[in-house]
C-alpha atoms as a PDB file:
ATOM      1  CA  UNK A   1    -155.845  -2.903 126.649  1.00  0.00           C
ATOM      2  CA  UNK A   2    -154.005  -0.590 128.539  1.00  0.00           C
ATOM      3  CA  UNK A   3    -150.330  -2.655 128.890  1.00  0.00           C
ATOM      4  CA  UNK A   4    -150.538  -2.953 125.156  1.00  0.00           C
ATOM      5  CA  UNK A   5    -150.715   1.237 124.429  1.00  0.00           C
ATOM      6  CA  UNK A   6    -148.459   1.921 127.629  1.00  0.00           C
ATOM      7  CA  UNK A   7    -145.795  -0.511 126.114  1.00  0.00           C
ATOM      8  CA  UNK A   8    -146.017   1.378 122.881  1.00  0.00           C
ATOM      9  CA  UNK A   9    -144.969   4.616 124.201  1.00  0.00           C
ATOM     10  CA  UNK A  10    -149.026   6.172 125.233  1.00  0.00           C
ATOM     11  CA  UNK A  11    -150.887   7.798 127.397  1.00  0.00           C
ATOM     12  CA  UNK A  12    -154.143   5.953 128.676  1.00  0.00           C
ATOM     13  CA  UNK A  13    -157.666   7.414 129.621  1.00  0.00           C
ATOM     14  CA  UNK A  14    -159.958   4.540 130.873  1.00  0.00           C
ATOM     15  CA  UNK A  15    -163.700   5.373 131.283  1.00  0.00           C
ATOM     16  CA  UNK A  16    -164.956   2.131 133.347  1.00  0.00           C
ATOM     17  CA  UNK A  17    -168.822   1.120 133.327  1.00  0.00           C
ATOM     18  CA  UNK A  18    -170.595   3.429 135.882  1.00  0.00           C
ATOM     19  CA  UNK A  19    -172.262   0.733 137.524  1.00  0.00           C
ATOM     20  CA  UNK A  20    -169.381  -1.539 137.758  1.00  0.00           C
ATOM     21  CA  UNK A  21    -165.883   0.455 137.902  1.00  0.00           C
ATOM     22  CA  UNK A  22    -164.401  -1.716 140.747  1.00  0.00           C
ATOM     23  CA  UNK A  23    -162.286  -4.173 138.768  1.00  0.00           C
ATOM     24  CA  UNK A  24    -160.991  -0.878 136.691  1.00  0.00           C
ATOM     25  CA  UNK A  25    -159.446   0.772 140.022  1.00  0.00           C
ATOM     26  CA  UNK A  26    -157.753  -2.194 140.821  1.00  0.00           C
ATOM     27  CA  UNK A  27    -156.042  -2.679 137.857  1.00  0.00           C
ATOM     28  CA  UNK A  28    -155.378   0.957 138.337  1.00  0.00           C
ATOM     29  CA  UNK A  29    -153.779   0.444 141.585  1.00  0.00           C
ATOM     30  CA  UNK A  30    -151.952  -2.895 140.493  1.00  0.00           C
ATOM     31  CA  UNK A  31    -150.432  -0.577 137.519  1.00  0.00           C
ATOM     32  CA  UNK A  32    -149.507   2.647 140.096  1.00  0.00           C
ATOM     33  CA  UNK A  33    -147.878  -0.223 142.456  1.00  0.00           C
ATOM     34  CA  UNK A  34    -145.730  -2.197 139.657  1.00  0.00           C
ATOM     35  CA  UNK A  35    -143.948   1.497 139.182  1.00  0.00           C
ATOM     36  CA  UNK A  36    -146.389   3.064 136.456  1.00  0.00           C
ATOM     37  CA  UNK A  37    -145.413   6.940 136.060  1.00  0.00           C
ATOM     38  CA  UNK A  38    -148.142   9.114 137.657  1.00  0.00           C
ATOM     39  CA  UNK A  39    -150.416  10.486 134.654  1.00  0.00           C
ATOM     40  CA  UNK A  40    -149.643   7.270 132.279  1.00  0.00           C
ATOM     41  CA  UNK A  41    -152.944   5.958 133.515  1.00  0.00           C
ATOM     42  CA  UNK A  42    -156.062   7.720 134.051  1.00  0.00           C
ATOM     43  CA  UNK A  43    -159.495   6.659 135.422  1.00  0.00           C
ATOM     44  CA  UNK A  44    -161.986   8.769 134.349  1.00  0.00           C
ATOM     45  CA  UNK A  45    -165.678   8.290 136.115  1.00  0.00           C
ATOM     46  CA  UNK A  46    -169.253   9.532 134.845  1.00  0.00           C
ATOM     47  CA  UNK A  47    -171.775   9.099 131.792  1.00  0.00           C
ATOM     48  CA  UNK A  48    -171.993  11.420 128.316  1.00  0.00           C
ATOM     49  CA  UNK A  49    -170.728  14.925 129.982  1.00  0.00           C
ATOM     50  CA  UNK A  50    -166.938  12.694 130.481  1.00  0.00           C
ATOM     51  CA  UNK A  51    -167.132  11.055 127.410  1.00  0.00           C
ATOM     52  CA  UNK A  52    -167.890  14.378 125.995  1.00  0.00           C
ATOM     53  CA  UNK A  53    -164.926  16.373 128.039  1.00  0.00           C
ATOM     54  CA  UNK A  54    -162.304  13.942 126.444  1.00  0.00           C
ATOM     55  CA  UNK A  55    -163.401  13.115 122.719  1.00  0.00           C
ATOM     56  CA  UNK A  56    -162.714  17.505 122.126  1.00  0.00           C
ATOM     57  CA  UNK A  57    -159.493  16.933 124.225  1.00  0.00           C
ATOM     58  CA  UNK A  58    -156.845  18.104 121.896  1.00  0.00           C
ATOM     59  CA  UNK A  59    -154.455  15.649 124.017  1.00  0.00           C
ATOM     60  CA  UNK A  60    -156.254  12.366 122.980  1.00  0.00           C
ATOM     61  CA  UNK A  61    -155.375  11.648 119.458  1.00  0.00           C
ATOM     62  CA  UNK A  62    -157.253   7.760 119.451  1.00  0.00           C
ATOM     63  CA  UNK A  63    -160.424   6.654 120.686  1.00  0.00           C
ATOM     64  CA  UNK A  64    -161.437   2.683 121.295  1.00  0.00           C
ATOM     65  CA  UNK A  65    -165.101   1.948 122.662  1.00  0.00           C
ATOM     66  CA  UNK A  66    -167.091  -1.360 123.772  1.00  0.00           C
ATOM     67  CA  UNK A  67    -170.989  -0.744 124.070  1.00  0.00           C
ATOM     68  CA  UNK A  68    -174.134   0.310 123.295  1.00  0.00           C
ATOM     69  CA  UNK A  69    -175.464   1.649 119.794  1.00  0.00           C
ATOM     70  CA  UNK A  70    -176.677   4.738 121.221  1.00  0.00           C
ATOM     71  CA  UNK A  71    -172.885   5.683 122.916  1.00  0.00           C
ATOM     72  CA  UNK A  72    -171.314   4.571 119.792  1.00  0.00           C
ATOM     73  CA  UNK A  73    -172.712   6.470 117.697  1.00  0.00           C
ATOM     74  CA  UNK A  74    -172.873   9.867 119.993  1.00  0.00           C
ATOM     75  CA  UNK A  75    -168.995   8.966 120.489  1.00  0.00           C
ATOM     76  CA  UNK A  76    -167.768   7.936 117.037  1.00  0.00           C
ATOM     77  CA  UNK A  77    -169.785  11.682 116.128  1.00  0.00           C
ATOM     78  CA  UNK A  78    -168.553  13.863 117.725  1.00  0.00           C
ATOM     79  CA  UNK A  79    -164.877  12.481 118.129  1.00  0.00           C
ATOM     80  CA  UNK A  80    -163.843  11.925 114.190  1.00  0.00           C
ATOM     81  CA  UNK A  81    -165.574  14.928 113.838  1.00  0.00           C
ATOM     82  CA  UNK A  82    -162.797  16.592 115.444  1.00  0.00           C
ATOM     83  CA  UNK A  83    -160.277  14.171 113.296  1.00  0.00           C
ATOM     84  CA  UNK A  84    -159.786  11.566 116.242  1.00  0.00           C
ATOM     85  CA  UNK A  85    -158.860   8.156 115.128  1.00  0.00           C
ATOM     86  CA  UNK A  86    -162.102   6.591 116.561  1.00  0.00           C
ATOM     87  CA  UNK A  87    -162.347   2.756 117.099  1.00  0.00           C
ATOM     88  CA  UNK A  88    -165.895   1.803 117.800  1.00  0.00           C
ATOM     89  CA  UNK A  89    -167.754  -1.787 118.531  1.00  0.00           C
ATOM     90  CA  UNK A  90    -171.508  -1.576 119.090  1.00  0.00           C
ATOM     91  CA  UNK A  91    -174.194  -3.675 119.138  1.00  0.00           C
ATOM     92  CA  UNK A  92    -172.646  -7.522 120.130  1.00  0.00           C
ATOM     93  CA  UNK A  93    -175.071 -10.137 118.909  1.00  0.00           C
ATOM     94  CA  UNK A  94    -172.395 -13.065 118.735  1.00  0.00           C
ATOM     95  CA  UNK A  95    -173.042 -16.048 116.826  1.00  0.00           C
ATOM     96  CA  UNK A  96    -172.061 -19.945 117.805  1.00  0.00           C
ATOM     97  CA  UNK A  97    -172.179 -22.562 114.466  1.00  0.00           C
ATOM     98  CA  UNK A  98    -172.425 -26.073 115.573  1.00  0.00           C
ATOM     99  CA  UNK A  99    -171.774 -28.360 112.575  1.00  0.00           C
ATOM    100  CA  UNK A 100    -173.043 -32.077 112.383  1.00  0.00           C
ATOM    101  CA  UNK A 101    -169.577 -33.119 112.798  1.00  0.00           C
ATOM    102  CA  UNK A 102    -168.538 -31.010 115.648  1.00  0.00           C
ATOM    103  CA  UNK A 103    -166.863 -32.884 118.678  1.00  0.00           C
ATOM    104  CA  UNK A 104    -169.880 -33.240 120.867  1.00  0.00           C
ATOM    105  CA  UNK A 105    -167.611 -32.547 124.540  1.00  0.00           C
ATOM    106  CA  UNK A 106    -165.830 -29.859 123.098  1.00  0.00           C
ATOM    107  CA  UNK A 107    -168.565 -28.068 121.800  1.00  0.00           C
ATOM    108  CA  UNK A 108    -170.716 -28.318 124.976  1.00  0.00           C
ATOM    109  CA  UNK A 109    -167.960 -27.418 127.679  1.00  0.00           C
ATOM    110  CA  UNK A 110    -167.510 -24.250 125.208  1.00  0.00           C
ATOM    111  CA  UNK A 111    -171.089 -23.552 124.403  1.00  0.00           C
ATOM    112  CA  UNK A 112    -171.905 -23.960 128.201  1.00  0.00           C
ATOM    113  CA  UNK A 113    -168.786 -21.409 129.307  1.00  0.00           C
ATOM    114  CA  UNK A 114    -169.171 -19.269 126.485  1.00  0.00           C
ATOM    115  CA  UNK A 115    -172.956 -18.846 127.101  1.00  0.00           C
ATOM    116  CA  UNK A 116    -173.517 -18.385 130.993  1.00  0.00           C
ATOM    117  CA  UNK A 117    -169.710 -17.588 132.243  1.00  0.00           C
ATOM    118  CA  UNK A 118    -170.231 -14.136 133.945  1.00  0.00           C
ATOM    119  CA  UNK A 119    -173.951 -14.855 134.088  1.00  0.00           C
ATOM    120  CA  UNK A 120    -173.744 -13.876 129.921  1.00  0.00           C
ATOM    121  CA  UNK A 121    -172.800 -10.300 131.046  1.00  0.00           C
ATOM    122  CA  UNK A 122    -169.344  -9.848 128.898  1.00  0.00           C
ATOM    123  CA  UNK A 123    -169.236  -8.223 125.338  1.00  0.00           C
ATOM    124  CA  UNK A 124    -167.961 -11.309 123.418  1.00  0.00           C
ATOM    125  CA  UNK A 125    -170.841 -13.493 125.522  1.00  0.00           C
ATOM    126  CA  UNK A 126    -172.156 -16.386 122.866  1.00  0.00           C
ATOM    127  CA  UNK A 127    -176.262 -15.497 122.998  1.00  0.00           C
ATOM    128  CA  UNK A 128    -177.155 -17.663 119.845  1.00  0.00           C
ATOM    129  CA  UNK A 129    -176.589 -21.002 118.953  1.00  0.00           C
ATOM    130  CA  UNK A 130    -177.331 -21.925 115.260  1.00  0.00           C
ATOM    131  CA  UNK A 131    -177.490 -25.467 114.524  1.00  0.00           C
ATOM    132  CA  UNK A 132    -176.596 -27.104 111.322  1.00  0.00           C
ATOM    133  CA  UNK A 133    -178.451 -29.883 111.010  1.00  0.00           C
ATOM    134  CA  UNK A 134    -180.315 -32.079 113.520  1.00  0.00           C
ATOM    135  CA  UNK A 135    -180.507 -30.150 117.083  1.00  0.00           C
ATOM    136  CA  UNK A 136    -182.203 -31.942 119.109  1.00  0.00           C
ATOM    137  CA  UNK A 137    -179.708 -33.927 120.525  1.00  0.00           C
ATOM    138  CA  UNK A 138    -177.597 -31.049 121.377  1.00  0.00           C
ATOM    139  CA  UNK A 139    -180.313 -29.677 122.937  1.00  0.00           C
ATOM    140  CA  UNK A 140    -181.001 -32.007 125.562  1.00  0.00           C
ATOM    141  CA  UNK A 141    -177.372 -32.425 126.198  1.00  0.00           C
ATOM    142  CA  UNK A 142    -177.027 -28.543 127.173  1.00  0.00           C
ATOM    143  CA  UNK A 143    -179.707 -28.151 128.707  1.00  0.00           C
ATOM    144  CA  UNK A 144    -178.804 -31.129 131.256  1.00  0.00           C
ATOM    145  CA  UNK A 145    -175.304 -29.791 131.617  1.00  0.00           C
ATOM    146  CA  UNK A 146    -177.183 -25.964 132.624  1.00  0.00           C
ATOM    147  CA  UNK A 147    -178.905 -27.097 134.954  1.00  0.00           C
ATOM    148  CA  UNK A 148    -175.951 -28.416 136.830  1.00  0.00           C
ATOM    149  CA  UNK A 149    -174.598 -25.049 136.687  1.00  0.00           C
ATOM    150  CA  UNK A 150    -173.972 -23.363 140.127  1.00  0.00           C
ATOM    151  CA  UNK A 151    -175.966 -20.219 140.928  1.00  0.00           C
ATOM    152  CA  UNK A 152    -174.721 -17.871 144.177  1.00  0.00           C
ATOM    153  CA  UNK A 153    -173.274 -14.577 144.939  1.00  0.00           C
ATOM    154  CA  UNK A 154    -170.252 -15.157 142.514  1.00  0.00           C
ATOM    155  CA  UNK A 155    -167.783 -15.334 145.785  1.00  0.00           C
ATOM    156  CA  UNK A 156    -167.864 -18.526 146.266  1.00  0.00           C
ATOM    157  CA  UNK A 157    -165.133 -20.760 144.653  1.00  0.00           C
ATOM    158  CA  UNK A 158    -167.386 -23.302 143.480  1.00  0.00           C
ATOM    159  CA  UNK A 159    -169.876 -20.492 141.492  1.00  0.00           C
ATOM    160  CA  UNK A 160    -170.426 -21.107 137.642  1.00  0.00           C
ATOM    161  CA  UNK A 161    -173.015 -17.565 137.578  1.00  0.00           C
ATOM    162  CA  UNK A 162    -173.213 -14.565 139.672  1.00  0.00           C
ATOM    163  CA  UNK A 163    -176.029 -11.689 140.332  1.00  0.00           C
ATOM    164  CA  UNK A 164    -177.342  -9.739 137.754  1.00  0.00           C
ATOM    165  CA  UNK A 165    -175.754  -6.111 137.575  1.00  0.00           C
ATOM    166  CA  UNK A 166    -179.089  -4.384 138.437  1.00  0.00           C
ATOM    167  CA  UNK A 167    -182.673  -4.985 139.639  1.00  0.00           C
ATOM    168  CA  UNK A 168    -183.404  -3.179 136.048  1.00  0.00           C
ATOM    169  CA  UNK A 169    -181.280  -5.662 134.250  1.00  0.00           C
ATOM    170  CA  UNK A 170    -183.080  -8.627 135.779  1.00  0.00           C
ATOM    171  CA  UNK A 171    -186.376  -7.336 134.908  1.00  0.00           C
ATOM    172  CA  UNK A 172    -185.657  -6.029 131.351  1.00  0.00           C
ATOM    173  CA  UNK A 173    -183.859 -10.004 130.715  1.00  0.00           C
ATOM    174  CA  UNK A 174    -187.676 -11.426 132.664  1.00  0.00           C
ATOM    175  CA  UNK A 175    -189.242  -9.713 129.931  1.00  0.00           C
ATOM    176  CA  UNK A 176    -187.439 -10.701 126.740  1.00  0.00           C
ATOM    177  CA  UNK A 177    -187.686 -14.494 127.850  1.00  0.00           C
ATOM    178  CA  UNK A 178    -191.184 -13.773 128.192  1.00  0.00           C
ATOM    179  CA  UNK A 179    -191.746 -11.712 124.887  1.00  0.00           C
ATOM    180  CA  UNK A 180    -189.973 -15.374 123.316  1.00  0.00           C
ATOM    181  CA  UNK A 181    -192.610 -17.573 124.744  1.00  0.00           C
ATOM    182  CA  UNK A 182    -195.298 -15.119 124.005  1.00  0.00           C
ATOM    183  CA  UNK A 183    -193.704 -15.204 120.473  1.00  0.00           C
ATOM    184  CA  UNK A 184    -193.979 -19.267 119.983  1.00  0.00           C
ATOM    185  CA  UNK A 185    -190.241 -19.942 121.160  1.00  0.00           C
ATOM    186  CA  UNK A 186    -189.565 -23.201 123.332  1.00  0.00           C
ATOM    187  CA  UNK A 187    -188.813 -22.869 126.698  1.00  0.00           C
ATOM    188  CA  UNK A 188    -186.342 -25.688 127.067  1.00  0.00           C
ATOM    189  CA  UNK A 189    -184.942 -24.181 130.430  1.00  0.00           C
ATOM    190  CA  UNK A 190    -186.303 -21.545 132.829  1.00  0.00           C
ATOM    191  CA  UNK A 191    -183.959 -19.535 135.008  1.00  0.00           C
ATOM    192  CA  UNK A 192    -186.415 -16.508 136.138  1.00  0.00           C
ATOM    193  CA  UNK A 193    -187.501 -18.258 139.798  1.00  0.00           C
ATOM    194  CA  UNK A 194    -184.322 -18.974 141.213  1.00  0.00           C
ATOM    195  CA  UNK A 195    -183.516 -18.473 145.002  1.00  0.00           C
ATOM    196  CA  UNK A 196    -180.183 -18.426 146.439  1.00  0.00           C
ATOM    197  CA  UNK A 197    -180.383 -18.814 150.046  1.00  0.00           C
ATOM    198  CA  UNK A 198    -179.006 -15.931 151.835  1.00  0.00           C
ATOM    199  CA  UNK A 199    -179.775 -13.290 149.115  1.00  0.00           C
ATOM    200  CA  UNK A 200    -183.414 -13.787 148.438  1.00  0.00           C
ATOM    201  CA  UNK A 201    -184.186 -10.137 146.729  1.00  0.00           C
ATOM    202  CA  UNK A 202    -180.618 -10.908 144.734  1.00  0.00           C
ATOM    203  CA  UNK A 203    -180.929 -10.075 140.607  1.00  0.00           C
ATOM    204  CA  UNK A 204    -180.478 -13.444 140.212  1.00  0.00           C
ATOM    205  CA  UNK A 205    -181.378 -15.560 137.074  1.00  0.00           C
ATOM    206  CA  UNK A 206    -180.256 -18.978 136.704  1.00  0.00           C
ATOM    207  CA  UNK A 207    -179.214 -20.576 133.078  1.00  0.00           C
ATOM    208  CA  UNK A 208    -182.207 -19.847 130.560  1.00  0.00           C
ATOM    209  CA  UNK A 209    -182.504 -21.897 127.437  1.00  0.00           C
ATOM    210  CA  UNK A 210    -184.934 -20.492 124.212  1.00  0.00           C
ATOM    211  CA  UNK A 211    -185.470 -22.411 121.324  1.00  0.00           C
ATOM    212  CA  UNK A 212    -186.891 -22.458 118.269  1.00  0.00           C
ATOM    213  CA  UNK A 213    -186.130 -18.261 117.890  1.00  0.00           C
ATOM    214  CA  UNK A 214    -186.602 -16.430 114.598  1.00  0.00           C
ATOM    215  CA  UNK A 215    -184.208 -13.073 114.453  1.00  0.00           C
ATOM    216  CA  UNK A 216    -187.219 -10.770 114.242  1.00  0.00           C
ATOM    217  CA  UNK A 217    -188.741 -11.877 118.131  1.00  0.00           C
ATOM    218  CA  UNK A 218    -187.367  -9.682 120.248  1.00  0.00           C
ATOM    219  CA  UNK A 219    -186.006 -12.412 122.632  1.00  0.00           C
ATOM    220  CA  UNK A 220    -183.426 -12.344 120.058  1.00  0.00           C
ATOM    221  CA  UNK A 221    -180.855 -11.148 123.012  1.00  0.00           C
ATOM    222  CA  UNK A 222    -180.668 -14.108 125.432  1.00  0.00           C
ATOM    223  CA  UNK A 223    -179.512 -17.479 124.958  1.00  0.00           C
ATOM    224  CA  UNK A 224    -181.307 -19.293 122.023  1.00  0.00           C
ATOM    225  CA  UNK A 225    -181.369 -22.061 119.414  1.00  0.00           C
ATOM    226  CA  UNK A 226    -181.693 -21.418 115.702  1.00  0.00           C
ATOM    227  CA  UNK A 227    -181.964 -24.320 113.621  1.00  0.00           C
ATOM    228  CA  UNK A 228    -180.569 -22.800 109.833  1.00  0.00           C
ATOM    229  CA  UNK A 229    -179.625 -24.188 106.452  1.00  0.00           C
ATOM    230  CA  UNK A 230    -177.924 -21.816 105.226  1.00  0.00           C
ATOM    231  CA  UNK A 231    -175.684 -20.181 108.501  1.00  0.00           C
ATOM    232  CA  UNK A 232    -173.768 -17.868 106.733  1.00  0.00           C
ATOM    233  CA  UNK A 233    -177.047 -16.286 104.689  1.00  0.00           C
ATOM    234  CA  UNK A 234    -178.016 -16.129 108.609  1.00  0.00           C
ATOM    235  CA  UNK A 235    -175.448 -14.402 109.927  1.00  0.00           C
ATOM    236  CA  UNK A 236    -174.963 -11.791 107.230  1.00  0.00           C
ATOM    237  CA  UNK A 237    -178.226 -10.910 107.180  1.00  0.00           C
ATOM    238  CA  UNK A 238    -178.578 -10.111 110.891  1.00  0.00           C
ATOM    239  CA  UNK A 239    -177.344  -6.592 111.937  1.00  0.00           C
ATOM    240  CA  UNK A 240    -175.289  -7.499 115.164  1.00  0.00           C
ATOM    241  CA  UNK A 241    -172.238  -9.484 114.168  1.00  0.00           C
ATOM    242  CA  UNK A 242    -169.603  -8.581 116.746  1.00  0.00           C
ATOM    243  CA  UNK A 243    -168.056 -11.881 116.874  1.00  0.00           C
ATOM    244  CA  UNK A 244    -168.618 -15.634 115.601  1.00  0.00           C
ATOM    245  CA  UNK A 245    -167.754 -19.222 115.895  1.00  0.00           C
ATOM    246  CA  UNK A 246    -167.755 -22.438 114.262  1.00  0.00           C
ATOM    247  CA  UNK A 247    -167.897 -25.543 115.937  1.00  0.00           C
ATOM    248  CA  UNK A 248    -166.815 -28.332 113.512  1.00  0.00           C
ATOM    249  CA  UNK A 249    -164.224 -30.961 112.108  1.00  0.00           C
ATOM    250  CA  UNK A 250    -164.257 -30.465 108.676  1.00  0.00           C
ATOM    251  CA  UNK A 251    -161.341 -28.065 107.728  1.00  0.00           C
ATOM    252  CA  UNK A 252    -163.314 -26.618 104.355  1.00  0.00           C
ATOM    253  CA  UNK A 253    -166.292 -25.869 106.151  1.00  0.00           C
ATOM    254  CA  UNK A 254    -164.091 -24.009 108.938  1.00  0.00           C
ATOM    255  CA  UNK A 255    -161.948 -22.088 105.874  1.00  0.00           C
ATOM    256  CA  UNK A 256    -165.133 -21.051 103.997  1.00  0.00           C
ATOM    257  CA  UNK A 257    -166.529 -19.741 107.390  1.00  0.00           C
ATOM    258  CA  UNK A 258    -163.382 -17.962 108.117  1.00  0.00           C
ATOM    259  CA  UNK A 259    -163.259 -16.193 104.851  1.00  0.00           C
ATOM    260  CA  UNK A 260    -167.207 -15.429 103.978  1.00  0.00           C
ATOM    261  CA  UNK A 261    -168.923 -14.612 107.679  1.00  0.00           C
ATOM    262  CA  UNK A 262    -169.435 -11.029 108.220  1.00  0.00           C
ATOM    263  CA  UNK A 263    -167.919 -10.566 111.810  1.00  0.00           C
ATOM    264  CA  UNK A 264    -165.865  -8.781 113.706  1.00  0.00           C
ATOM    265  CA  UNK A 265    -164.114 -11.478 114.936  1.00  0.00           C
ATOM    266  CA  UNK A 266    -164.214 -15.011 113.791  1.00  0.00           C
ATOM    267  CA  UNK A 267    -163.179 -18.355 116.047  1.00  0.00           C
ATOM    268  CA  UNK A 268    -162.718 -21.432 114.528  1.00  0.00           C
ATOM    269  CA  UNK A 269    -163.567 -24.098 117.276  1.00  0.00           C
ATOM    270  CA  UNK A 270    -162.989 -28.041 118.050  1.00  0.00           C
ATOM    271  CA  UNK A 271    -161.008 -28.353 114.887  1.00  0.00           C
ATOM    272  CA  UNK A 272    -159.371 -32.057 115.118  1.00  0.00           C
ATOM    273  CA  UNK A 273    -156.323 -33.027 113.308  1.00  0.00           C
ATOM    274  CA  UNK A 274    -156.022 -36.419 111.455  1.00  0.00           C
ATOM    275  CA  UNK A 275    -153.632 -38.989 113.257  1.00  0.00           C
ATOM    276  CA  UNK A 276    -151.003 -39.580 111.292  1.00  0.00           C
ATOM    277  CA  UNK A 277    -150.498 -43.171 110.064  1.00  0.00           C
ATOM    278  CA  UNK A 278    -147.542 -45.008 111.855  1.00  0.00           C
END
C-alpha cells in the first residue's frame, strides 16, 4: 500500500503484525535503498499502546486496517472519534461459488492456491467453498490434488505450505477441525498428524478438507464445503463477507453475482468467452 500513498504526495506509518514484522523491514529497507526520503516511511512496532499513540496523532489525518474484530473496532473508535478518516476491514470469512458449469481445471488450480497458498494464513485466504449443485465430484477431485500438496519449512523451492505462525495457532486450528467432526461435518482430508522430517515439534498442519459444514458450527473458519441452493441468500446472511468469488461460465449468473453479493470485494472467476465463428 505504501508506493501507492508515497506516489500521491504522503507520509506512511506501517504497524506490521507483532509476530511476523520481518517481510515489513525489508520492504522498509528496499524503500530507504531505492532513495526514499528519511521520515516518508515509518515502521512502527508493538500491540494497542502504538496503535493508540498514533490514531490521537494530530499528524495522521487517514487510517487503513486489516484484522481482527476486536482491533477494528478499538481502532475505528477511538480514531474517527478524533475526526480521522478511518478505513477498517475486520472479520474475513471469504466465500468461493463453484457453479455447475464452472471449468473444472480452472476452478481447482484456483480453489487449491486460493485455499492452502501461505498455509491459508493471508486475509483474502478462500476458507469456504459453496457448491451449486452436485459436489461430489469436485470433492474428490480436490481432495486428490491436496494431498499432493508439499508440506516443509516454506524454504524450500518446491514447498506448496509452510509452518503455522505459532504453537497457539496450530492448536486453536486442531480444535476447530475437531469441534466440525464433533459437530457431524465430513472429514474428507486430515492434516493435524503431519511430520516434516527435520522439524518434528514444527506448527505444522498439512491441507485439511471439512465437508458438509452448516455456518453456525464453529469449524466455520477452516477450509469447508457447503452445498447451497440459494448462494447469494448464503452469503448475505453470514456476517463475515470480506471478499467473494464465482467460479462459472455463464455470463448472467457472473453479472447477477457481481451486482447482488454483499462483499467487500467480488472476483468473477473462469469466465470463458464464446469462439467466434470463422
Amino acid at each position: 500500500m505504501f508506493p501507492v500513498a508515497v506516489t500521491c504526495g504522503n507520509t506512511f506509518v506501517l504497524k506490521p503484525s507483532k509476530k511476523d514484522p520481518g517481510a515489513s523491514i525489508m520492504l522498509a529497507e528496499l524503500a530507504m535503498e531505492a532513495g526514499l526520503p528519511h521520515g516518508v516511511l515509518n515502521i512502527v512496532h508493538g500491540t494497542n499502546p502504538a496503535w493508540c499513540k498514533m490514531e490521537l496523532t494530530y499528524d495522521v489525518q487517514a487510517i487503513s486496517f486489516v484484522g481482527s474484530n476486536t482491533d477494528g473496532m478499538h481502532i475505528y473508535g477511538r480514531a474517527s472519534a478524533k475526526g480521522k478518516r478511518v478505513q477498517s476491514n475486520m472479520g474475513a470469512k471469504n466465500h468461493g461459488i463453484v457453479m455447475a458449469d464452472a471449468s473444472k481445471d480452472a476452478t481447482l488450480n484456483a480453489l487449491l492456491t486460493a485455499g492452502f497458498g501461505t498455509a491459508g494464513q493471508r486475509w483474502m485466504a478462500l476458507s469456504t467453498i459453496v457448491f451449486v449443485g452436485d459436489s461430489k465430484p469436485w470433492e474428490t477431485k480436490l481432495v486428490e490434488h491436496a494431498k499432493a500438496l508439499k508440506v516443509n519449512s516454506g524454504t524450500e523451492p518446491d514447498a506448496d505450505l509452510g509452518p503455522i505462525i505459532s504453537k497457539q495457532a496450530k492448536e486453536r486450528i486442531c480444535r476447530l477441525i475437531q469441534s466440525g467432526v464433533d459437530s457431524g461435518a465430513k472429514l474428507l482430508l486430515d492434516g493435524r498428524n503431519i511430520v516434516v522430517p527435520g522439524y518434528e515439534q514444527g506448527n505444522f498442519i498439512g491441507p485439511t478438507i471439512l465437508s458438509g459444514v452448516t455456518a453456525d458450527m464453529e469449524c466455520y473458519k477452516v477450509l469447508i464445503f457447503i452445498r447451497a441452493s440459494n448462494t447469494l441468500s448464503r452469503l448475505c446472511s453470514q456476517k463475515y463477507g470480506n471478499g467473494a468469488s464465482i467460479f462459472t461460465s455463464s455470463g448472467a449468473a457472473a453479472r447477477k453475482f457481481q451486482t447482488e453479493v454483499e462483499a467487500g470485494q467480488a472476483r468473477l472467476e473462469s469466465i470463458s468467452t464464446p469462439k467466434l465463428k470463422q
